[in-house]
PDB file of N, CA and C in Angstrom:
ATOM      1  N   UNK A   1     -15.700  18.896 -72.508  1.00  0.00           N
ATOM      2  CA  UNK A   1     -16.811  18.105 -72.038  1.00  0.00           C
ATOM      3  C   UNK A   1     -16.849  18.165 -70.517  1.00  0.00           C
ATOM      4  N   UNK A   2     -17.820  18.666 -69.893  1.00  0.00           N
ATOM      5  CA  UNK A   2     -18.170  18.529 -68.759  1.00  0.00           C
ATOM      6  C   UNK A   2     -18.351  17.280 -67.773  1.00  0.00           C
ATOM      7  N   UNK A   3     -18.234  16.791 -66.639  1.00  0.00           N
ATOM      8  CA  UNK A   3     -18.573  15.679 -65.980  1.00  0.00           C
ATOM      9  C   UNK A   3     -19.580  16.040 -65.333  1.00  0.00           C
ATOM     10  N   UNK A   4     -20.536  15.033 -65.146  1.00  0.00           N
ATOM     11  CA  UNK A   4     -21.695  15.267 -64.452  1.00  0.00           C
ATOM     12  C   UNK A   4     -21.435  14.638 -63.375  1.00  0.00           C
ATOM     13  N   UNK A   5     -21.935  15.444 -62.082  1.00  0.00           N
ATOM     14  CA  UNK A   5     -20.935  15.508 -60.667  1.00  0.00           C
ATOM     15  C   UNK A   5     -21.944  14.716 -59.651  1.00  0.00           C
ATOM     16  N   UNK A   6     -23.576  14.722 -60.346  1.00  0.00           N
ATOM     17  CA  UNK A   6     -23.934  13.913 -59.814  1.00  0.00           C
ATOM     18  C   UNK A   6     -24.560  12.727 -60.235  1.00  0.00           C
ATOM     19  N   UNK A   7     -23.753  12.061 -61.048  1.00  0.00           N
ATOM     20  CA  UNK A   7     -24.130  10.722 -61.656  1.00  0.00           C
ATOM     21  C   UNK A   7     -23.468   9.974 -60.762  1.00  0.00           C
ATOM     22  N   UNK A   8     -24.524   8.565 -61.098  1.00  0.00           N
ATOM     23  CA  UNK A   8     -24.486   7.806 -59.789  1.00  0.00           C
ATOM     24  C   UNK A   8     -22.767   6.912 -60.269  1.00  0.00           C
ATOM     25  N   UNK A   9     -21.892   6.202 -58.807  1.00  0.00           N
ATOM     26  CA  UNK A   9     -21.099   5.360 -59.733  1.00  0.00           C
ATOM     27  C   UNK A   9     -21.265   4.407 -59.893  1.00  0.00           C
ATOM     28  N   UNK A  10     -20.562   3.750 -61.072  1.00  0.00           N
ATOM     29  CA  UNK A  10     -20.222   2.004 -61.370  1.00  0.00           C
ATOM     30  C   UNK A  10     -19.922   1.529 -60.821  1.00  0.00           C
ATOM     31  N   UNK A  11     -19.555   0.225 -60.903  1.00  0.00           N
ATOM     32  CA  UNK A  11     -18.776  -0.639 -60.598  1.00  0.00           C
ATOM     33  C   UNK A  11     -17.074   0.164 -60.844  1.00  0.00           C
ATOM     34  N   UNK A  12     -17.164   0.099 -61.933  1.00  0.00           N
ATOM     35  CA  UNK A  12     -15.557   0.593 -62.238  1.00  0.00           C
ATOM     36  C   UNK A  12     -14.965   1.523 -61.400  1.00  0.00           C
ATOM     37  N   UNK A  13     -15.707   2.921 -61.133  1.00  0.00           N
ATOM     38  CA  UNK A  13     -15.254   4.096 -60.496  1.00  0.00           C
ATOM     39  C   UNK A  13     -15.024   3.651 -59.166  1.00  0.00           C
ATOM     40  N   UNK A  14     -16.416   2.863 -58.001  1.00  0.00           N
ATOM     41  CA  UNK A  14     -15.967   2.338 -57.632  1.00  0.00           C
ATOM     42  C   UNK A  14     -14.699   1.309 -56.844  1.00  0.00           C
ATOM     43  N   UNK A  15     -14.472   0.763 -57.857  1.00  0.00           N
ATOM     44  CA  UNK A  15     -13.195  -0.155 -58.083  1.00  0.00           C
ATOM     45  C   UNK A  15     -11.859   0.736 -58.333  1.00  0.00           C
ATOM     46  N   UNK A  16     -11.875   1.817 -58.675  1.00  0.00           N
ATOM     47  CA  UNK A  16     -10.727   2.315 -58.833  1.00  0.00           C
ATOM     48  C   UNK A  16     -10.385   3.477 -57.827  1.00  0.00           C
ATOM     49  N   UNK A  17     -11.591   4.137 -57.034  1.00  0.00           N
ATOM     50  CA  UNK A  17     -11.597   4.084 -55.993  1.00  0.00           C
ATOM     51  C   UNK A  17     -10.676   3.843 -54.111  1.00  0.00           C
ATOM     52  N   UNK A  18     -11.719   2.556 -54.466  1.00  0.00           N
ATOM     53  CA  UNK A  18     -10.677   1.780 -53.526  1.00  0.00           C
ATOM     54  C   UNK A  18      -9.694   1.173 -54.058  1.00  0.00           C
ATOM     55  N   UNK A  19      -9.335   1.136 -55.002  1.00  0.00           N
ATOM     56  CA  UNK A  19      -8.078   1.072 -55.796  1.00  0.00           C
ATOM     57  C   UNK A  19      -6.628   1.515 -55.201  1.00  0.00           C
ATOM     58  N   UNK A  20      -6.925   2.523 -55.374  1.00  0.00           N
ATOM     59  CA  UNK A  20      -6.104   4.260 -54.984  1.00  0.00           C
ATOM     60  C   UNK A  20      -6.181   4.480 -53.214  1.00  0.00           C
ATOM     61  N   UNK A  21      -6.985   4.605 -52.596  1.00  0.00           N
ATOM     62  CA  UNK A  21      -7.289   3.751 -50.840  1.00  0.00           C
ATOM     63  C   UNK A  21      -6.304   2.951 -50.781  1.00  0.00           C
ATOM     64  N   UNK A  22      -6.134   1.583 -51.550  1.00  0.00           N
ATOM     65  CA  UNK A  22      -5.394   0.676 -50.610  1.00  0.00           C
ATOM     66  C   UNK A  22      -3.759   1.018 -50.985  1.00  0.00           C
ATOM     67  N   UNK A  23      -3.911   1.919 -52.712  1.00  0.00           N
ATOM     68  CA  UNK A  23      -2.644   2.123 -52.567  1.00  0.00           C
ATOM     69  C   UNK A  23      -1.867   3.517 -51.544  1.00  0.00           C
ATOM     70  N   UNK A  24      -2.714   4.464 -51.170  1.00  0.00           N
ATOM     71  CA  UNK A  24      -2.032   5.224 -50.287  1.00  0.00           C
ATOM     72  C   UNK A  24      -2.388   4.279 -49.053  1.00  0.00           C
ATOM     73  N   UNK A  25      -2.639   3.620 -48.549  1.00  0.00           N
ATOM     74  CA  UNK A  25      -2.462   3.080 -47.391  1.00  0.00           C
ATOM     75  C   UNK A  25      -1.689   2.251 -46.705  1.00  0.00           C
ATOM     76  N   UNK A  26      -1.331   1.399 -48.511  1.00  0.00           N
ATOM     77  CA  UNK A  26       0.121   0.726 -48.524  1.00  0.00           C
ATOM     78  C   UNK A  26       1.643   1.626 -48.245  1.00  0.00           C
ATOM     79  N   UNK A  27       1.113   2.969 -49.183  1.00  0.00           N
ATOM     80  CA  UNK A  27       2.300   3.393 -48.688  1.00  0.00           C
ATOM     81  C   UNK A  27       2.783   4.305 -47.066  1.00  0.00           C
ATOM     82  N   UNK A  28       1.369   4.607 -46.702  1.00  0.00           N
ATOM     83  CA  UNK A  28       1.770   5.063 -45.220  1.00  0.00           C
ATOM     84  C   UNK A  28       1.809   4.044 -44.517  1.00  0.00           C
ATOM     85  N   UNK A  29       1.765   2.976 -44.531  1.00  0.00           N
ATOM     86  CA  UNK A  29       2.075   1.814 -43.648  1.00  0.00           C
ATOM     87  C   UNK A  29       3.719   1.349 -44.270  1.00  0.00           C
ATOM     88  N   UNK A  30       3.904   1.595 -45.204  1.00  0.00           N
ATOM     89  CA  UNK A  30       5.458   1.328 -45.273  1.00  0.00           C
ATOM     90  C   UNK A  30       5.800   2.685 -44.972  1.00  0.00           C
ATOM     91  N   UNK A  31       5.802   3.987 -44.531  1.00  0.00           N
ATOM     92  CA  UNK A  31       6.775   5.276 -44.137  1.00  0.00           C
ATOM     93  C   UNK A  31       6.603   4.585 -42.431  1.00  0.00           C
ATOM     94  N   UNK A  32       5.616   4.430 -42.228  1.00  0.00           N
ATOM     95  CA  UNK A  32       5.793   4.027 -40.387  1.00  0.00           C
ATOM     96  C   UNK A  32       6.317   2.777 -40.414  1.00  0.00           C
ATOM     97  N   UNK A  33       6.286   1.558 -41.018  1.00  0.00           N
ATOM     98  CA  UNK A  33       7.467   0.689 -40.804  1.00  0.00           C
ATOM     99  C   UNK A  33       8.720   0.741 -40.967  1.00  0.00           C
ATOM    100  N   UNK A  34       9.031   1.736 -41.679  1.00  0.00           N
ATOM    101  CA  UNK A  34      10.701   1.984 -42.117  1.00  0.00           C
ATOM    102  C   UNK A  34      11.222   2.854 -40.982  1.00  0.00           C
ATOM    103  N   UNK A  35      10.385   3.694 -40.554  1.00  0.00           N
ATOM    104  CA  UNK A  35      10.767   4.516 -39.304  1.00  0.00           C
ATOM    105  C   UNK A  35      10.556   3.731 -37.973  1.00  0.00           C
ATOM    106  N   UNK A  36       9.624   3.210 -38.039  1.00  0.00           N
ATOM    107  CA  UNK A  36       9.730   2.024 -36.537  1.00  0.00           C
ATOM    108  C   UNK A  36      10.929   1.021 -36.771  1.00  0.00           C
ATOM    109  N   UNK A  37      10.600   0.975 -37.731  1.00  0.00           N
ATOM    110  CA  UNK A  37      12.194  -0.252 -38.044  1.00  0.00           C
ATOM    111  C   UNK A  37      13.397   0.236 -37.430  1.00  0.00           C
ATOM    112  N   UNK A  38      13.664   1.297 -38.171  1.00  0.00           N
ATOM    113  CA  UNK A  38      14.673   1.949 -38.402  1.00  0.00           C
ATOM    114  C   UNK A  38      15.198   2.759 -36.402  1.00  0.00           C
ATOM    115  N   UNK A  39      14.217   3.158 -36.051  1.00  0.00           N
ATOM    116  CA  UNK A  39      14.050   3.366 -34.884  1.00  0.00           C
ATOM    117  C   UNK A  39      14.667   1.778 -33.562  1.00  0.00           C
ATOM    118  N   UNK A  40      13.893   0.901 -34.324  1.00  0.00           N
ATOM    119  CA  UNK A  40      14.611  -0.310 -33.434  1.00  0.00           C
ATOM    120  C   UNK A  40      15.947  -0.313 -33.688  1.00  0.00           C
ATOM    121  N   UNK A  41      16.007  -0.076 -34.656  1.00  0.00           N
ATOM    122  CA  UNK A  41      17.861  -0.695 -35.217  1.00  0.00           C
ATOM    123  C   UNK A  41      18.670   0.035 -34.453  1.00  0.00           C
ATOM    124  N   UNK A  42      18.232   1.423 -34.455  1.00  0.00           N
ATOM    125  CA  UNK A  42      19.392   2.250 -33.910  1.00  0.00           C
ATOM    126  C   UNK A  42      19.455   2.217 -32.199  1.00  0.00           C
ATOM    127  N   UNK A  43      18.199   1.610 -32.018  1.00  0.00           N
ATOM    128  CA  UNK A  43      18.026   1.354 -30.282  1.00  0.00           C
ATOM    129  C   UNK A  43      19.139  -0.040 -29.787  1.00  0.00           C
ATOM    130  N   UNK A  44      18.768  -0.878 -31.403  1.00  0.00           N
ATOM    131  CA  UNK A  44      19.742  -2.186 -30.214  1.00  0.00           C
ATOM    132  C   UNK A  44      21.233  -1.464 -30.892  1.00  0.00           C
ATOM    133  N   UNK A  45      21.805  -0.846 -31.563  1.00  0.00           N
ATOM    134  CA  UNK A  45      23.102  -0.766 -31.736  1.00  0.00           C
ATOM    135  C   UNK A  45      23.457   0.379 -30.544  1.00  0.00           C
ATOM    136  N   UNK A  46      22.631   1.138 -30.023  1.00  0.00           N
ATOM    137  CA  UNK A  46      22.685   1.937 -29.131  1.00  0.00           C
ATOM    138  C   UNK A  46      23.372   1.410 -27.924  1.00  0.00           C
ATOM    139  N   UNK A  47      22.614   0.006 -27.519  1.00  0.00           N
ATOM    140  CA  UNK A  47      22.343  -0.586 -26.730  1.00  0.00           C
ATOM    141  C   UNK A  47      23.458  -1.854 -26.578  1.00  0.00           C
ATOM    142  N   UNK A  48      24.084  -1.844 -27.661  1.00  0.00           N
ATOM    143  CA  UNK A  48      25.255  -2.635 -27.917  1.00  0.00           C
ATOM    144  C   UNK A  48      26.486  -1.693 -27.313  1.00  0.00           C
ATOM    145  N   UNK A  49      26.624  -0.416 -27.966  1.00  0.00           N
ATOM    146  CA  UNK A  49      27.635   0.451 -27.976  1.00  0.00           C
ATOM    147  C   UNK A  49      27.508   0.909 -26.109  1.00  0.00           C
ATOM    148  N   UNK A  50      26.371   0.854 -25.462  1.00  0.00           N
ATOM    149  CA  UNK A  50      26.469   1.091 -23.866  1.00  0.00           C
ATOM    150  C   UNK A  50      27.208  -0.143 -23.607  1.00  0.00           C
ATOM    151  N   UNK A  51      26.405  -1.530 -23.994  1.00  0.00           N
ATOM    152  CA  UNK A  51      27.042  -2.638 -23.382  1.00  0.00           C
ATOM    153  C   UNK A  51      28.311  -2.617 -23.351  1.00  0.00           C
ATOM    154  N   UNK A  52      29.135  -2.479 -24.304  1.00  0.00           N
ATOM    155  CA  UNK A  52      30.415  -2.632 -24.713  1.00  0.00           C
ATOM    156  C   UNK A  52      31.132  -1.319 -23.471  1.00  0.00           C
ATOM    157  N   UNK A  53      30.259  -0.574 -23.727  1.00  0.00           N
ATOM    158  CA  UNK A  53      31.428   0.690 -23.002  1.00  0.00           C
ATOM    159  C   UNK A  53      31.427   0.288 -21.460  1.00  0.00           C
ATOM    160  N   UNK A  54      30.160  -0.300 -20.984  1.00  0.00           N
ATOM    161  CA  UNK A  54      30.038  -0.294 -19.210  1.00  0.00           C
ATOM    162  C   UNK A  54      30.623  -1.736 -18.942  1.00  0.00           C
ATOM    163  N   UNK A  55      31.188  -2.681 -20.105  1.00  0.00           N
ATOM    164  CA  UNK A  55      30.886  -3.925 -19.884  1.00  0.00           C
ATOM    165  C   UNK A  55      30.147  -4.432 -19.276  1.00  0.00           C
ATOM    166  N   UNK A  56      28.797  -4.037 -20.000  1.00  0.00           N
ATOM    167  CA  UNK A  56      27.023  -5.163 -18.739  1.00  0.00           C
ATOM    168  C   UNK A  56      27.671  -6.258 -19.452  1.00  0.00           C
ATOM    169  N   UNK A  57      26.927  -7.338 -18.610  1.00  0.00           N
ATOM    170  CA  UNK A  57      26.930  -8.709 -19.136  1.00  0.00           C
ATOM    171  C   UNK A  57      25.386  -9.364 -19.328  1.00  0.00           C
TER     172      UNK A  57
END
């Protein structure tokens, strides 16, 4: 059975749609928070491991 490519959409198609949108968007907003995260973390332990070695205060 063929789909007809230019039938108009529903509601449903629609809806499932932006469905699928918010779910890839959820997940590239969690790959850049885990890497910004992850990026801070290693900056303050960085930043610990100088402190410790120069003794800053």
């Amino acid at each position: 059975m063929k789909t007809n490519k230019n039938r108009r959409k529903d509601d449903s198609d629609i809806f499932k749609s932006q469905s699928l949108m918010s779910i890839k968007r959820r997940k590239i907003i969690k790959k850049v928070l885990m890497v910004l995260l992850t990026a801070s973390a290693i900056a303050v332990v960085a930043a610990c491991f100088i402190s410790t070695i120069f003794d800053i205060q």
